[in-house]
N, C-alpha and C. Protein backbone atom coordinates (compact mmCIF):
# COMPACT_ATOMS: atom_id res chain seq x y z
N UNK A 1 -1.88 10.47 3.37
CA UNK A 1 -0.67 9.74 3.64
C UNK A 1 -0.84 9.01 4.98
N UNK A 2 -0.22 7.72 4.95
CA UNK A 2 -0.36 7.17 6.23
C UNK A 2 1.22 6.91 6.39
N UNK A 3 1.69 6.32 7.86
CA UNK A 3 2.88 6.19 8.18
C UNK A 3 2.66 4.77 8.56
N UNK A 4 4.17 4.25 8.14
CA UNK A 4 3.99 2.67 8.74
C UNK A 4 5.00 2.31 9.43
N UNK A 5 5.14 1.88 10.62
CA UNK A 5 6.41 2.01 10.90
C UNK A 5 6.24 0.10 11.78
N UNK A 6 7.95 -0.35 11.87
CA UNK A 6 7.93 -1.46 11.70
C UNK A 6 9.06 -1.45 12.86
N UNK A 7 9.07 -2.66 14.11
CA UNK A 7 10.13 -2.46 15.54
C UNK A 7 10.63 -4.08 15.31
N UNK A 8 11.48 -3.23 16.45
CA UNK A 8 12.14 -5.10 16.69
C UNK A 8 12.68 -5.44 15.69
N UNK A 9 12.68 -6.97 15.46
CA UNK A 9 13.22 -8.05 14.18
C UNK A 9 12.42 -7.59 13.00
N UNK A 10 11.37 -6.85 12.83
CA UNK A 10 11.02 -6.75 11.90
C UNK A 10 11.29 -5.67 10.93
N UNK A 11 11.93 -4.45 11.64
CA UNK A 11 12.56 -3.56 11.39
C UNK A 11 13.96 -4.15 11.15
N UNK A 12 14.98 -4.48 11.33
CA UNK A 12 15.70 -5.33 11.08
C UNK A 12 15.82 -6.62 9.88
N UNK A 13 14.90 -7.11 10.02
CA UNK A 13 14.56 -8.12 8.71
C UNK A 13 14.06 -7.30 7.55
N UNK A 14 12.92 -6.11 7.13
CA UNK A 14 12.44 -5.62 6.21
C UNK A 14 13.64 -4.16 5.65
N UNK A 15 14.49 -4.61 6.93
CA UNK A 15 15.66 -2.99 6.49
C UNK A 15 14.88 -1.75 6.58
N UNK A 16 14.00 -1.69 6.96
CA UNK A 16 13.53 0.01 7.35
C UNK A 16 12.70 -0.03 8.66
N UNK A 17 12.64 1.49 8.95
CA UNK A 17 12.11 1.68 10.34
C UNK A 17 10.79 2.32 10.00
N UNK A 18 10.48 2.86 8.67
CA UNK A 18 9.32 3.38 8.94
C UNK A 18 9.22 3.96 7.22
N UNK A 19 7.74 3.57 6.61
CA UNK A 19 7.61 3.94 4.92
C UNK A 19 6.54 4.91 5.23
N UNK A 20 5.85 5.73 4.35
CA UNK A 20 5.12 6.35 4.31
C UNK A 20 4.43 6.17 2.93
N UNK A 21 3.10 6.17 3.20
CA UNK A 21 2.09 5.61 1.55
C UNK A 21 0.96 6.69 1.46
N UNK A 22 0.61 7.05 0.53
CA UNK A 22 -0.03 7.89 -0.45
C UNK A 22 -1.49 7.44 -0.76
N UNK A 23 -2.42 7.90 -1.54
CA UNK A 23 -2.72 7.33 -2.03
C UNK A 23 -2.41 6.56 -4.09
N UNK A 24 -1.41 6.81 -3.90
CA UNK A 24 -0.75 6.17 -5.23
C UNK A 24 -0.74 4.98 -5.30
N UNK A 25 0.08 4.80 -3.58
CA UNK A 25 0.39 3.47 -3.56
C UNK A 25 -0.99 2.05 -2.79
N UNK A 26 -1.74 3.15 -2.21
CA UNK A 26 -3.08 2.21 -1.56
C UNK A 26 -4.32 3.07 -1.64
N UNK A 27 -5.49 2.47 -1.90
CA UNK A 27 -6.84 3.17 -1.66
C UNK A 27 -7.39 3.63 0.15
N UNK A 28 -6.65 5.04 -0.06
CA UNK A 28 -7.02 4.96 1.46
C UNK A 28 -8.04 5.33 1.99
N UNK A 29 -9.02 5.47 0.98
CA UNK A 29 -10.98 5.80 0.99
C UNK A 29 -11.37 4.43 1.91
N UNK A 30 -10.85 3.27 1.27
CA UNK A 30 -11.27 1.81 2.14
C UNK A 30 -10.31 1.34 2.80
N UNK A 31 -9.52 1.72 3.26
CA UNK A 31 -8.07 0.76 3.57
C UNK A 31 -8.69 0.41 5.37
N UNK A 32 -7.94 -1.09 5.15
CA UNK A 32 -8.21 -1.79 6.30
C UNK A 32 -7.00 -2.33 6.38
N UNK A 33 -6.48 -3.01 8.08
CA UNK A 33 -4.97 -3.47 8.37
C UNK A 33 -5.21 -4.26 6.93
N UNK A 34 -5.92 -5.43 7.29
CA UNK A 34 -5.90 -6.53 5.84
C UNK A 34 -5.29 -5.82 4.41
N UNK A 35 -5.97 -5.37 4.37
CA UNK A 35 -5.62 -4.19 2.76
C UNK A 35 -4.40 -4.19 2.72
N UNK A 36 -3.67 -3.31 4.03
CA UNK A 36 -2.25 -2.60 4.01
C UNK A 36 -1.62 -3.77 3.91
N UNK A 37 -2.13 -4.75 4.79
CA UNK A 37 -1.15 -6.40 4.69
C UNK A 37 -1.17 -6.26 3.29
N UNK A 38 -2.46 -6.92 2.69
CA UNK A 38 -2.07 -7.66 1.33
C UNK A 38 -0.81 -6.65 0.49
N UNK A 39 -1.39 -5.04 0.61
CA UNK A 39 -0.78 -4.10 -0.54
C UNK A 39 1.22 -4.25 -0.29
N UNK A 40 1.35 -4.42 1.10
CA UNK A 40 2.94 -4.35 1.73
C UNK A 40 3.32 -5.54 1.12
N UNK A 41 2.53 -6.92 1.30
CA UNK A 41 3.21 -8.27 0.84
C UNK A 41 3.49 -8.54 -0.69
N UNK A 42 2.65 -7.58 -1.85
CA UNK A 42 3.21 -7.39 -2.87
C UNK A 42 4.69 -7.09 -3.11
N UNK A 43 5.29 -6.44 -1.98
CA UNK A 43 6.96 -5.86 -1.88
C UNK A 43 7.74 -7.27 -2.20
N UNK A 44 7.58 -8.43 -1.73
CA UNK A 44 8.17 -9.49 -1.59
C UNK A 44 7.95 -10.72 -1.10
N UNK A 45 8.63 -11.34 -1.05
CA UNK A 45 8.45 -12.80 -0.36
C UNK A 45 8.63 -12.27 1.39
N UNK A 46 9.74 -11.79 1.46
CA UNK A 46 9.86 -11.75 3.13
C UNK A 46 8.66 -10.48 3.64
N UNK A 47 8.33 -9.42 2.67
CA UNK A 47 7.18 -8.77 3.07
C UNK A 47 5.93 -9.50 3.88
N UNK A 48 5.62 -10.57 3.08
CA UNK A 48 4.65 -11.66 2.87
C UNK A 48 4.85 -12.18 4.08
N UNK A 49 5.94 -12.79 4.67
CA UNK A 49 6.32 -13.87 5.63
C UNK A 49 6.31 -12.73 7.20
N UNK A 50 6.44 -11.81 6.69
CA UNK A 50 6.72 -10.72 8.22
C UNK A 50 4.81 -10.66 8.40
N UNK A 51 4.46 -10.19 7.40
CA UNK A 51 3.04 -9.71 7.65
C UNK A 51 1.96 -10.83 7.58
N UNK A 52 2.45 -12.18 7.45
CA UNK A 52 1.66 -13.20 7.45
C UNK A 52 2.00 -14.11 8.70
N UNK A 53 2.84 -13.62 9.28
CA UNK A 53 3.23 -14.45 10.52
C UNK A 53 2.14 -14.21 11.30
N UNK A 54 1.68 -15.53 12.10
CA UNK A 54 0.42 -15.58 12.80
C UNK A 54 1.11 -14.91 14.11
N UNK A 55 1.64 -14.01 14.68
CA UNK A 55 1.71 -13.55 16.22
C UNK A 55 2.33 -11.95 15.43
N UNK A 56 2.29 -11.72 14.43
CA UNK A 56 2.59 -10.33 14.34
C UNK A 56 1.22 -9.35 14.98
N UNK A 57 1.68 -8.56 15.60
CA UNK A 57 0.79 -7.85 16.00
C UNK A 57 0.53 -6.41 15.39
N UNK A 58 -0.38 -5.67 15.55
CA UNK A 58 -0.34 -4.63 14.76
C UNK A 58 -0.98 -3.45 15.63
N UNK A 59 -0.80 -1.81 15.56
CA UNK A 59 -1.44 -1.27 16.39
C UNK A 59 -1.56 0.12 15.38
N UNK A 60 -3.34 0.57 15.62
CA UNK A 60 -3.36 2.01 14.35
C UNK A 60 -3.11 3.25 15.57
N UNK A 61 -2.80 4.02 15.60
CA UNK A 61 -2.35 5.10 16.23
C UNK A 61 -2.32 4.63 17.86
N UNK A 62 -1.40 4.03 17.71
CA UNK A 62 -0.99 2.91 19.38
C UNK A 62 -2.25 2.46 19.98
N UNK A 63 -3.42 1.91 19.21
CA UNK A 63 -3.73 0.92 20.12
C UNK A 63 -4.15 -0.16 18.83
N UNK A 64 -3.81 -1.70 19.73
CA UNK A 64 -4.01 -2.94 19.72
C UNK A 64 -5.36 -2.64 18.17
N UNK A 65 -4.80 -3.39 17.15
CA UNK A 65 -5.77 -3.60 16.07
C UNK A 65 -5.84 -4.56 15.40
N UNK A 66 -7.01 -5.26 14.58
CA UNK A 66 -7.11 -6.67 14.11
C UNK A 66 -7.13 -6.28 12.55
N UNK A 67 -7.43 -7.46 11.79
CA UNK A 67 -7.32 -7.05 10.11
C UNK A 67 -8.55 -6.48 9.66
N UNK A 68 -9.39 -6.27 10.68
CA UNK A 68 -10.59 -5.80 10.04
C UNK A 68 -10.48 -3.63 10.68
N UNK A 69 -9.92 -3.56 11.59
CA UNK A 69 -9.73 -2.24 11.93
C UNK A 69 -9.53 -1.44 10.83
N UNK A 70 -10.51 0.01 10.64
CA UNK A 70 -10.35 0.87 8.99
C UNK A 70 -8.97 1.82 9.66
N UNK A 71 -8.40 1.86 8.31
CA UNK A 71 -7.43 2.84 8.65
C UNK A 71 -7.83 4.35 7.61
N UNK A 72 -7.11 5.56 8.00
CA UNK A 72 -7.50 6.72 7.57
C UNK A 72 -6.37 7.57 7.37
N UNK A 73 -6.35 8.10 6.18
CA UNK A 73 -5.58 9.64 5.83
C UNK A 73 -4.67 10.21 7.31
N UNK A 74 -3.57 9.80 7.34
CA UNK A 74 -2.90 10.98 8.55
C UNK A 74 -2.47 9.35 9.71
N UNK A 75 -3.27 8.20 9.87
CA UNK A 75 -3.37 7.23 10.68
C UNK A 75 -1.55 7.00 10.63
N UNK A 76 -0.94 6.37 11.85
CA UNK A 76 0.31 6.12 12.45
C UNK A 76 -0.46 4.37 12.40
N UNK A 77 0.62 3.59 11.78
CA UNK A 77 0.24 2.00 11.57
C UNK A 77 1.50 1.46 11.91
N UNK A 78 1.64 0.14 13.38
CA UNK A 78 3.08 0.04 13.75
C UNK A 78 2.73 -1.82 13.14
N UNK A 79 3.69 -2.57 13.14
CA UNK A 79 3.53 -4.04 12.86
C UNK A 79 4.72 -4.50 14.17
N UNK A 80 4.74 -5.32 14.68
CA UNK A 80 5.87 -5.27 15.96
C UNK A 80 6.15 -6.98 16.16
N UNK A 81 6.56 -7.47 16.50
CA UNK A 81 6.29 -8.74 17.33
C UNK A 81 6.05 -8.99 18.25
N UNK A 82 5.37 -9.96 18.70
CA UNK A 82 4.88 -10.16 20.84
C UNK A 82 6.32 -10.09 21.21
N UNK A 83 6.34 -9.81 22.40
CA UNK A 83 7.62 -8.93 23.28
C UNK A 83 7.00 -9.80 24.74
N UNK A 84 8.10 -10.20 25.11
CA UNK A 84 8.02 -10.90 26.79
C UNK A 84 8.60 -9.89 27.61
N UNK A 85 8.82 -9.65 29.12
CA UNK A 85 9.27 -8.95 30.18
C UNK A 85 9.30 -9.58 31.24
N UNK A 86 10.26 -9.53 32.11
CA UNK A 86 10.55 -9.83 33.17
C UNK A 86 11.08 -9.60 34.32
């Protein structure tokens, strides 16, 4: 099982804070961010548009990850948007 959890507008736009997947729902022998993208954007059109937005960022057990990073059995997977401070 992996956990996915989703902040900000995007949690807000997708209506949940956090899914949890199996392997029912993804092959998690190979799973890569890419993978989890494509398998999540099957959910929908706005799935698609959250996880295809070019500045979504993504992080596997809090640190900074690209679409090629492997993910694993038990892995914490966040999707967020860039965030400013001041």
């Amino acid at each position: 099982m992996i956990t996915v959890l989703f902040f900000a507008k995007y949690r807000e736009l997708l209506g949940t804070a956090k899914i949890s997947l199996s392997g029912a729902d993804i092959d998690l022998t190979k799973c890569t961010v890419a993978a989890l993208k494509a398998s999540l954007a099957e959910r929908g059109a706005l799935w698609c548009d959250v996880l295809a937005a070019e500045n979504t960022l993504c992080a596997v057990n809090q640190d900074l990850a690209g679409d090629d990073t492997p993910i694993s059995v038990g892995d914490e997977v966040a999707f967020y948007p860039p965030v400013t401070g001041g």
